[in-house]
PDB file of N, CA and C in Angstrom:
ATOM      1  N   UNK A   1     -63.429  23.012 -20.452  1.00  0.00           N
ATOM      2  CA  UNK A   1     -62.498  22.152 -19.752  1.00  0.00           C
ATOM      3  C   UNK A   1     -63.250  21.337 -18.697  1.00  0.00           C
ATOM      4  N   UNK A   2     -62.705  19.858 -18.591  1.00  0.00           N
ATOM      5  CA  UNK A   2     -63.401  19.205 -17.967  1.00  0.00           C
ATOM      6  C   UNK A   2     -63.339  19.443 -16.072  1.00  0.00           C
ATOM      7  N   UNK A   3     -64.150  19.427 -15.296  1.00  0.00           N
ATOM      8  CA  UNK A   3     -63.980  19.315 -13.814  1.00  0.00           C
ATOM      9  C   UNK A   3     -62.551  18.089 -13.601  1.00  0.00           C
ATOM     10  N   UNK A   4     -62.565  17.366 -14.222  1.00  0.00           N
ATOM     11  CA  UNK A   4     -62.085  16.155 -13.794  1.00  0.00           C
ATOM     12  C   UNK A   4     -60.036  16.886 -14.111  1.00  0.00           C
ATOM     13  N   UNK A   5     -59.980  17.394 -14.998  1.00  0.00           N
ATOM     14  CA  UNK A   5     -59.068  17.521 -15.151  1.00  0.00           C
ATOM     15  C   UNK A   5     -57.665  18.766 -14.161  1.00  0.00           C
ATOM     16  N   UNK A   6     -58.612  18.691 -12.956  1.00  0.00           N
ATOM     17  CA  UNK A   6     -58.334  19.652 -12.094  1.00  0.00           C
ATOM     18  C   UNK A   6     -57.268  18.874 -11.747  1.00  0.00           C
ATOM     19  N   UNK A   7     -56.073  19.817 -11.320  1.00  0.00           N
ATOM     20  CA  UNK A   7     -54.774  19.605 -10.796  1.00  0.00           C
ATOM     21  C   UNK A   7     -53.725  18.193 -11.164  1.00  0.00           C
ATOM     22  N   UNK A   8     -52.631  18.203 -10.363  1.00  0.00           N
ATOM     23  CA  UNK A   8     -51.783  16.745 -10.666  1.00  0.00           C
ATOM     24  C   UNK A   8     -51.331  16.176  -9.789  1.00  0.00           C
ATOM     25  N   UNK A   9     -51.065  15.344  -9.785  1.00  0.00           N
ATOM     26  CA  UNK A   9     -50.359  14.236  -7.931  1.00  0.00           C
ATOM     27  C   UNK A   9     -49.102  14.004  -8.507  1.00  0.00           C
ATOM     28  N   UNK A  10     -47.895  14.185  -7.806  1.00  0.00           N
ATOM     29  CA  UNK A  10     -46.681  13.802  -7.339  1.00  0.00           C
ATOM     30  C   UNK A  10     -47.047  12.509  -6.523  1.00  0.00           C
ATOM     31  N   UNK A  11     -46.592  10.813  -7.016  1.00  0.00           N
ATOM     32  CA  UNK A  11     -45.917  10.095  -6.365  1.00  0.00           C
ATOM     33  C   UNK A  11     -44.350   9.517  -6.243  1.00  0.00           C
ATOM     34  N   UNK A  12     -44.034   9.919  -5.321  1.00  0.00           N
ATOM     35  CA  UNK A  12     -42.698   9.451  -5.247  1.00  0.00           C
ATOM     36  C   UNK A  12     -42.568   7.826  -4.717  1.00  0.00           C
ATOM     37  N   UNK A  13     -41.530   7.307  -5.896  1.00  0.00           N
ATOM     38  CA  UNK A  13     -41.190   5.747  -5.766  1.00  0.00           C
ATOM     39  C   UNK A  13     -39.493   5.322  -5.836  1.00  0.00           C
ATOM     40  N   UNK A  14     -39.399   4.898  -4.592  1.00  0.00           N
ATOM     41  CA  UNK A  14     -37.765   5.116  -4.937  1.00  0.00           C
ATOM     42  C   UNK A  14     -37.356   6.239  -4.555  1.00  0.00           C
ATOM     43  N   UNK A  15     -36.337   6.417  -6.092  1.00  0.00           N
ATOM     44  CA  UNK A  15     -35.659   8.055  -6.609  1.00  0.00           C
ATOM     45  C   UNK A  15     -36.181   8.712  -7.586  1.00  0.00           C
ATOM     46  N   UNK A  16     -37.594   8.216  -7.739  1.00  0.00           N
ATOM     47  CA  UNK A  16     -38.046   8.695  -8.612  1.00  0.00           C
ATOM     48  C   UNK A  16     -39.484   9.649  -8.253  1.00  0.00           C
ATOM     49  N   UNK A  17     -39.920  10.469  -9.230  1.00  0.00           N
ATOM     50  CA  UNK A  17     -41.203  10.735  -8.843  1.00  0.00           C
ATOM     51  C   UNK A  17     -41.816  10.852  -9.979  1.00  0.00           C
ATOM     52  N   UNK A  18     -42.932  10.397  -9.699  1.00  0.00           N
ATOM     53  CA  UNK A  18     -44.209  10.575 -11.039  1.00  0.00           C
ATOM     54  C   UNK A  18     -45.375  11.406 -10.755  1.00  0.00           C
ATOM     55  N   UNK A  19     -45.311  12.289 -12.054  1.00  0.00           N
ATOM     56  CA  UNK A  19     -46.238  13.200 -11.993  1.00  0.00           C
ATOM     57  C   UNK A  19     -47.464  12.750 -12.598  1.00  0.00           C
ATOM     58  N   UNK A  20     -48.323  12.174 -12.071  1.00  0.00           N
ATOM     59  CA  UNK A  20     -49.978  11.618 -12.358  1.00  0.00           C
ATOM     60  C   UNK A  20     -50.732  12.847 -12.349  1.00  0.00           C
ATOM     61  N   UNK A  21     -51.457  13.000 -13.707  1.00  0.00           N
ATOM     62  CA  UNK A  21     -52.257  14.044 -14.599  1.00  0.00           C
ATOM     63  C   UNK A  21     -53.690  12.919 -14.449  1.00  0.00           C
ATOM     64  N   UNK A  22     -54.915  13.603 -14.817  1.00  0.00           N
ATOM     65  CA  UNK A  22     -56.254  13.214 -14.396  1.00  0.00           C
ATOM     66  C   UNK A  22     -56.328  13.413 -15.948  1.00  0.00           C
ATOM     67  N   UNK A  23     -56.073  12.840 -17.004  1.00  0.00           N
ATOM     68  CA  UNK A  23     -56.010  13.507 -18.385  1.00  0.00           C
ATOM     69  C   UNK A  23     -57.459  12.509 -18.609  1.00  0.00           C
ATOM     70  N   UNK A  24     -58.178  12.031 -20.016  1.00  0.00           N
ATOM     71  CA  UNK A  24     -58.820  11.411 -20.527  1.00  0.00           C
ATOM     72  C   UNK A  24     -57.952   9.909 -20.868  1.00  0.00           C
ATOM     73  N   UNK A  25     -57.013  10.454 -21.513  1.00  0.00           N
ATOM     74  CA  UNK A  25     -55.972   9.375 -21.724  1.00  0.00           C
ATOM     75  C   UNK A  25     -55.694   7.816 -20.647  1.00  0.00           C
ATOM     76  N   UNK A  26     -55.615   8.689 -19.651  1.00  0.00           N
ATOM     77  CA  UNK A  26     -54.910   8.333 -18.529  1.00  0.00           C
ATOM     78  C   UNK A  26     -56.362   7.277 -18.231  1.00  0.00           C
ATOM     79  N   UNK A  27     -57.593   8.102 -17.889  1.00  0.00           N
ATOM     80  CA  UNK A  27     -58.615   7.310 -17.625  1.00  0.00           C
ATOM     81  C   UNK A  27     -58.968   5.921 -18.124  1.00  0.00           C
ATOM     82  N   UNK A  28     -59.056   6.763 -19.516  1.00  0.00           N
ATOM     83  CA  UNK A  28     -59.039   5.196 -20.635  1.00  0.00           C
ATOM     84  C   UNK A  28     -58.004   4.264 -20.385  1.00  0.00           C
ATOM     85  N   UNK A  29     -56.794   4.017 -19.997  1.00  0.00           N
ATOM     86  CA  UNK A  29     -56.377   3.010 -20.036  1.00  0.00           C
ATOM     87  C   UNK A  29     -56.586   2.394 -18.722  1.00  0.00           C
ATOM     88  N   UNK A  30     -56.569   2.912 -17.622  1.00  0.00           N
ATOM     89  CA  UNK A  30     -57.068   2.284 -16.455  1.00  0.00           C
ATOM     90  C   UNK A  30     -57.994   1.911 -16.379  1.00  0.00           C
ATOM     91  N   UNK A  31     -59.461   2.386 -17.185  1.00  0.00           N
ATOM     92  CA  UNK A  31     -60.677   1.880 -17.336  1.00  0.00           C
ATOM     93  C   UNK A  31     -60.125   0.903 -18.289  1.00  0.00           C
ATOM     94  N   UNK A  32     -59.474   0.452 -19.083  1.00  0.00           N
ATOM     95  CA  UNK A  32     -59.393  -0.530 -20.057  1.00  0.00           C
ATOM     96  C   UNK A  32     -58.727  -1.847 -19.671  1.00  0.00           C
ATOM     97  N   UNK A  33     -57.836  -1.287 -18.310  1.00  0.00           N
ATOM     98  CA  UNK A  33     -57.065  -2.412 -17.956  1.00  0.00           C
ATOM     99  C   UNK A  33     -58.113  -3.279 -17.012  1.00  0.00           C
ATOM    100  N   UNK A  34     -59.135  -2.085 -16.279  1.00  0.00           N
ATOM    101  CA  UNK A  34     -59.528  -2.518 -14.766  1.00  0.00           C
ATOM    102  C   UNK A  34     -61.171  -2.835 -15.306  1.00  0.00           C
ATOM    103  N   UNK A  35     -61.227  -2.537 -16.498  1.00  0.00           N
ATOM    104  CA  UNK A  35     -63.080  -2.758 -16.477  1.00  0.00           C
ATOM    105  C   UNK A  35     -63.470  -1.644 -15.817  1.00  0.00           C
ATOM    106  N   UNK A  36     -63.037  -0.598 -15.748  1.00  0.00           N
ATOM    107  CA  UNK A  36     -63.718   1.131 -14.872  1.00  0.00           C
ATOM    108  C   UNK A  36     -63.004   0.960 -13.887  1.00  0.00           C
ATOM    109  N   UNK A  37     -63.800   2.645 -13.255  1.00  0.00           N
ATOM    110  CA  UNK A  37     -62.513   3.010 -12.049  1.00  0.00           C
ATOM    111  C   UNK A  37     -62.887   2.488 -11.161  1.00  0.00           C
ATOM    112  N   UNK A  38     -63.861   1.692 -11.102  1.00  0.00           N
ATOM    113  CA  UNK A  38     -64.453   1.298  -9.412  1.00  0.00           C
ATOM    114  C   UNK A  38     -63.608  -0.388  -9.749  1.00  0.00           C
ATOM    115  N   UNK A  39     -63.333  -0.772 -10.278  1.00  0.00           N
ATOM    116  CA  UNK A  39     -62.378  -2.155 -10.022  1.00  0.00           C
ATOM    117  C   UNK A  39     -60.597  -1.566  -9.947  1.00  0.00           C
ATOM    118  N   UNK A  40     -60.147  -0.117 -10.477  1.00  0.00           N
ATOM    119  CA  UNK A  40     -59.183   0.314 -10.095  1.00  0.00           C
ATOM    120  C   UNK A  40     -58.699   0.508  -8.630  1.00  0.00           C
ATOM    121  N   UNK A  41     -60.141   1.012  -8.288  1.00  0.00           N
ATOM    122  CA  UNK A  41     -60.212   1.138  -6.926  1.00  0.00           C
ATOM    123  C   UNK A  41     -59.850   0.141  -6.290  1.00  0.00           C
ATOM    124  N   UNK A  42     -60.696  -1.094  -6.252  1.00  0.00           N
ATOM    125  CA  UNK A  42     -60.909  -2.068  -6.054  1.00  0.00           C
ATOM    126  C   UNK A  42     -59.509  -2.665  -5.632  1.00  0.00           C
ATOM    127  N   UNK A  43     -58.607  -2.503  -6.695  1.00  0.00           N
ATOM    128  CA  UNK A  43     -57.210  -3.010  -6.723  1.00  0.00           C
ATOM    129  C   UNK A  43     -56.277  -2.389  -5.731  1.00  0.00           C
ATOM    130  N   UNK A  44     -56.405  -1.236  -5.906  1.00  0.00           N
ATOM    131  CA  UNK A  44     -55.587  -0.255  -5.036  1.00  0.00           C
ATOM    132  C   UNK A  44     -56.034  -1.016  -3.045  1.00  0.00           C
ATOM    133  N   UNK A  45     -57.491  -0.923  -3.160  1.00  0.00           N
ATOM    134  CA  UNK A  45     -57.465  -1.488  -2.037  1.00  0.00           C
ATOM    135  C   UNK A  45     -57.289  -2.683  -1.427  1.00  0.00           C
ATOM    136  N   UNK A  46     -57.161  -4.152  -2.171  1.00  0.00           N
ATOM    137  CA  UNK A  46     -56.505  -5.207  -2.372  1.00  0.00           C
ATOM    138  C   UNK A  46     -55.393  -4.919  -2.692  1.00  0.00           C
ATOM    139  N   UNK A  47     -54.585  -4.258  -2.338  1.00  0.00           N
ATOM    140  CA  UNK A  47     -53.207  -3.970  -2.396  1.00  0.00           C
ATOM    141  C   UNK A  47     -52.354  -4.810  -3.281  1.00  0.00           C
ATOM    142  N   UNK A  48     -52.722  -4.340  -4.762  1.00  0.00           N
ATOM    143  CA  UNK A  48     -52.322  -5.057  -6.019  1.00  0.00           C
ATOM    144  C   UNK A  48     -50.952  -4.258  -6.174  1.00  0.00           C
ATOM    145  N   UNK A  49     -50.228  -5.096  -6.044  1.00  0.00           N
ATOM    146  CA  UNK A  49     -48.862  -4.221  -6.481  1.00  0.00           C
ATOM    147  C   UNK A  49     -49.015  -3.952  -8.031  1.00  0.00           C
ATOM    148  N   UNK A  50     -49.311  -4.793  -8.752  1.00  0.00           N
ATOM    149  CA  UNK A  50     -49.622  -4.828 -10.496  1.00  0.00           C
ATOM    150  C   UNK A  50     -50.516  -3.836 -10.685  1.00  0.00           C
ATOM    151  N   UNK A  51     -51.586  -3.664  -9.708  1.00  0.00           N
ATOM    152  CA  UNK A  51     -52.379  -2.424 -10.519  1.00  0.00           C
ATOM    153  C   UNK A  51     -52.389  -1.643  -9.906  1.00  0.00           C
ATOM    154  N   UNK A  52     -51.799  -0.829  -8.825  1.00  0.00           N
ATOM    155  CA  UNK A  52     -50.989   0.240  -8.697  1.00  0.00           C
ATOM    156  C   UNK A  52     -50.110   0.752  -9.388  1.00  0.00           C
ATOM    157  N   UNK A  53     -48.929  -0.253  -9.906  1.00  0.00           N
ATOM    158  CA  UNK A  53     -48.769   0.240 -10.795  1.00  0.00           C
ATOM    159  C   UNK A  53     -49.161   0.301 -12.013  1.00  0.00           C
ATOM    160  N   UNK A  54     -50.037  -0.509 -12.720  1.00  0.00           N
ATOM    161  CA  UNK A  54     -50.625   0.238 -14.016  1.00  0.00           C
ATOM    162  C   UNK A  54     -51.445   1.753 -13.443  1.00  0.00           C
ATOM    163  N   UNK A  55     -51.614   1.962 -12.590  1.00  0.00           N
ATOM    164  CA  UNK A  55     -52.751   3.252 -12.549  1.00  0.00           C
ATOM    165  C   UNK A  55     -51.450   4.014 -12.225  1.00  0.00           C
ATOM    166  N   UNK A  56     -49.979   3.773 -11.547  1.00  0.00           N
ATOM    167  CA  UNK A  56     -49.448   5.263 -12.025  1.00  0.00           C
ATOM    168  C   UNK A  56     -48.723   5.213 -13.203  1.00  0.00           C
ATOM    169  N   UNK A  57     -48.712   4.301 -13.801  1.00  0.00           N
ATOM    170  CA  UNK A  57     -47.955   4.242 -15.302  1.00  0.00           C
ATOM    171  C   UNK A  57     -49.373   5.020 -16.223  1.00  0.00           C
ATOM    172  N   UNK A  58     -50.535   4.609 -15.971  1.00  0.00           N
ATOM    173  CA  UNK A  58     -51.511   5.154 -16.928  1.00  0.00           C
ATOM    174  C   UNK A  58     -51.540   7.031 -16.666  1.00  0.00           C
ATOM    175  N   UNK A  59     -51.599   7.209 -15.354  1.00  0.00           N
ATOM    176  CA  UNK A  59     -50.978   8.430 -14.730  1.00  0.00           C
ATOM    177  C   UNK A  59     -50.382   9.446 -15.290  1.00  0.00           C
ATOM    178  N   UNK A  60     -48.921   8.700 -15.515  1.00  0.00           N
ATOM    179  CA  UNK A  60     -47.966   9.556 -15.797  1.00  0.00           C
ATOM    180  C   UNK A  60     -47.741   9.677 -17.386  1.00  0.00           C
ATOM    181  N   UNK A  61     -48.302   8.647 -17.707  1.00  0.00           N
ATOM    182  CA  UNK A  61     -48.122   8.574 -19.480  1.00  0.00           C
ATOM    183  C   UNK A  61     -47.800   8.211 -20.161  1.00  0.00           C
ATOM    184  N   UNK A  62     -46.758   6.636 -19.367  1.00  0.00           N
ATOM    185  CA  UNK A  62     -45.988   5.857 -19.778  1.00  0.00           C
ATOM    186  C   UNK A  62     -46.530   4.412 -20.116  1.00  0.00           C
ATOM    187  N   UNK A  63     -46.043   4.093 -21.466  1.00  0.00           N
ATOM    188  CA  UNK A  63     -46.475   2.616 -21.693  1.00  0.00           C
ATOM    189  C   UNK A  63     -44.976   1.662 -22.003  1.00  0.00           C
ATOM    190  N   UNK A  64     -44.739   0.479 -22.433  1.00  0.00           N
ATOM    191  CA  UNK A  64     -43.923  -0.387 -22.268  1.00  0.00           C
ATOM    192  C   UNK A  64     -42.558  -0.435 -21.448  1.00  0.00           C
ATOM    193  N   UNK A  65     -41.640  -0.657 -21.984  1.00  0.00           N
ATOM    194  CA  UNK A  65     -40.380   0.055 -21.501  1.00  0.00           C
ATOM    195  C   UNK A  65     -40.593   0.666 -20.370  1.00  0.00           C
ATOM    196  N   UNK A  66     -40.771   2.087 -20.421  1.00  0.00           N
ATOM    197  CA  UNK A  66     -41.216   3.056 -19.576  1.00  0.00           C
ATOM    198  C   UNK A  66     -41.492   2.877 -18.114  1.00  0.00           C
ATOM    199  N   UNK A  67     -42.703   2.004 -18.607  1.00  0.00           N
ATOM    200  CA  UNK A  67     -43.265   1.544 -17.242  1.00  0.00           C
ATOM    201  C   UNK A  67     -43.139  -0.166 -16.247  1.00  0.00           C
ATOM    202  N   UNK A  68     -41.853  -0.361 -16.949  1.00  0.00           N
ATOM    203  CA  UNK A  68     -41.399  -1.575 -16.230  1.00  0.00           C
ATOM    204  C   UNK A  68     -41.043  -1.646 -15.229  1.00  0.00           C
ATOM    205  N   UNK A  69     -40.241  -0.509 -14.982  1.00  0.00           N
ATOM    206  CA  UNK A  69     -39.712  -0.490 -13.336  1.00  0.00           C
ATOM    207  C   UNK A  69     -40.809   0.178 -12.235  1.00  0.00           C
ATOM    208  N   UNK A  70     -41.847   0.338 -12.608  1.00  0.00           N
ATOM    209  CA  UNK A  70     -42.802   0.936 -11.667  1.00  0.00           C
ATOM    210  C   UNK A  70     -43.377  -0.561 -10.644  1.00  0.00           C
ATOM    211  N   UNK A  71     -43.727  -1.563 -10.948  1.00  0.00           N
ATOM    212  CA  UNK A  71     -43.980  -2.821 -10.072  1.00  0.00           C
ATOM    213  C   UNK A  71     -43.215  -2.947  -9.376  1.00  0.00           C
ATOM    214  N   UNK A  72     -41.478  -3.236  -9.169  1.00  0.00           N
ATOM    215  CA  UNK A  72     -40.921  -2.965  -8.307  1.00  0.00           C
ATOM    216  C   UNK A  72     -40.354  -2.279  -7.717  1.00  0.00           C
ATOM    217  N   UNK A  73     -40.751  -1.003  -8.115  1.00  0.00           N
ATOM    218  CA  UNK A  73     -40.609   0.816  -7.171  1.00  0.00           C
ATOM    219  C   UNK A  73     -41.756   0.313  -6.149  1.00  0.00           C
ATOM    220  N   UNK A  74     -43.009  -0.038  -6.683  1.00  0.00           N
ATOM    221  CA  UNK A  74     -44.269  -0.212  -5.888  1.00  0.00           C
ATOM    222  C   UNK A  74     -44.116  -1.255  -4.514  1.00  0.00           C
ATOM    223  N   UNK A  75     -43.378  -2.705  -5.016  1.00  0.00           N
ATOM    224  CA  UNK A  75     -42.921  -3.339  -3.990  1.00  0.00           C
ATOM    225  C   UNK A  75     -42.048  -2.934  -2.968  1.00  0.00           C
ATOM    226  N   UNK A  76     -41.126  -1.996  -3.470  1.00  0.00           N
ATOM    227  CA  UNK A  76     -40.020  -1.238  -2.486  1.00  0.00           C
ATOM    228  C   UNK A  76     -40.293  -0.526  -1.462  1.00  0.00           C
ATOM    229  N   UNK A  77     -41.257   0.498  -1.987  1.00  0.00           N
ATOM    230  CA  UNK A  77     -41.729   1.238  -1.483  1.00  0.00           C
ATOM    231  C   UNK A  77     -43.118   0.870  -0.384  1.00  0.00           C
ATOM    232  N   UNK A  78     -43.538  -0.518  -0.651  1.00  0.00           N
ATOM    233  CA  UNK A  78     -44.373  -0.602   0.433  1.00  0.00           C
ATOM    234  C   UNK A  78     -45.770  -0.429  -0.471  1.00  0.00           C
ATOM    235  N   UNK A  79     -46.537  -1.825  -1.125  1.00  0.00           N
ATOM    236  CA  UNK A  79     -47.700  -1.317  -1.530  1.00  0.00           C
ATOM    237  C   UNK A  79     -48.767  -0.846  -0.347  1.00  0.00           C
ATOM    238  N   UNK A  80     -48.931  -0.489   0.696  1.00  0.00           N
ATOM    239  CA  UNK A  80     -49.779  -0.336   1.317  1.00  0.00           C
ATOM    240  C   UNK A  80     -49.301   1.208   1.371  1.00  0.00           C
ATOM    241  N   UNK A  81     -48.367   1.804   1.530  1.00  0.00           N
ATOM    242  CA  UNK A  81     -47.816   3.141   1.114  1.00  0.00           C
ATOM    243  C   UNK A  81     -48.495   3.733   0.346  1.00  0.00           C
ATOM    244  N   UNK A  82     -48.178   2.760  -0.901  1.00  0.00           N
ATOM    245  CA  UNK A  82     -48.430   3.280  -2.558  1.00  0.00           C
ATOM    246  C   UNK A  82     -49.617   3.531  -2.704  1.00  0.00           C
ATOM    247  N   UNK A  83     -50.254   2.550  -1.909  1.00  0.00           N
ATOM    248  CA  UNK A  83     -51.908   2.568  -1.854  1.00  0.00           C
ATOM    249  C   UNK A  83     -52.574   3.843  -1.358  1.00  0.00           C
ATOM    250  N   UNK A  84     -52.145   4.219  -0.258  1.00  0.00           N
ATOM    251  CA  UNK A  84     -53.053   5.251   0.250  1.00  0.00           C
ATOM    252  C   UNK A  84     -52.841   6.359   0.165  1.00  0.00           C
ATOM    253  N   UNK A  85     -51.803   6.678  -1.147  1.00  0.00           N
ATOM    254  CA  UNK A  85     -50.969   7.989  -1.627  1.00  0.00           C
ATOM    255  C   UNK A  85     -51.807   7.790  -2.870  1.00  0.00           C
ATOM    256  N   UNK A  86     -51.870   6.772  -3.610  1.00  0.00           N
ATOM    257  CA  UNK A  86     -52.742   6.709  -5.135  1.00  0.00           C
ATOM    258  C   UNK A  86     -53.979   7.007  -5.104  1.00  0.00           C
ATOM    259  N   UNK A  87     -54.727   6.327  -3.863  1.00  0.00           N
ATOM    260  CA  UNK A  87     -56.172   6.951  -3.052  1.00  0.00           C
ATOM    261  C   UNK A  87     -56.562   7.933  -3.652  1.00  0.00           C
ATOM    262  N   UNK A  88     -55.294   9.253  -3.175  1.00  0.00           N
ATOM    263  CA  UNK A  88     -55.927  10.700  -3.810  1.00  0.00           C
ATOM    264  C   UNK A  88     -55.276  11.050  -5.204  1.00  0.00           C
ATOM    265  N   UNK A  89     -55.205   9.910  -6.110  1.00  0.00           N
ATOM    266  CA  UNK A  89     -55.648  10.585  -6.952  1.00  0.00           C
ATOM    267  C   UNK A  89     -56.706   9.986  -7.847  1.00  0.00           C
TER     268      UNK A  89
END
């Protein structure tokens, strides 16, 4: 089992909460959206409302549909919030 796959993050958005897993899955698409995790980063700290939420939609496990209402949970909630709660994970 991988190191990486240690534990899970609860973010709460809204009324909602998402449970973000450190899976392989999860990696790959954030590395796929962001070009790797250091431009994920990148985003989170340019306080991208868009790629905050793709990194907790990639997170939690959700693709289309699914993950539509996460951009404006992210705006609601305050991307600078969202930001430094996504930080750890």
């Amino acid at each position: 089992m991988s190191k990486t796959l240690y534990g899970t993050f609860d973010i709460k958005l809204d009324d909602e909460t998402y449970n973000l897993k450190p899976t392989l899955a999860a990696v790959r698409a954030i590395e796929s959206y962001f070009g790797g995790l250091r431009g994920a980063s990148q985003a989170i700290n340019a306080l991208s409302i868009d790629g905050c939420a793709v990194i907790i939609a990639a997170g939690a496990g959700l693709t289309g549909k699914d993950a539509e209402p996460i951009a404006e949970q992210v705006w609601q909630a305050g991307v600078v919030d969202v930001g430094v709660e996504l930080n750890k994970y």
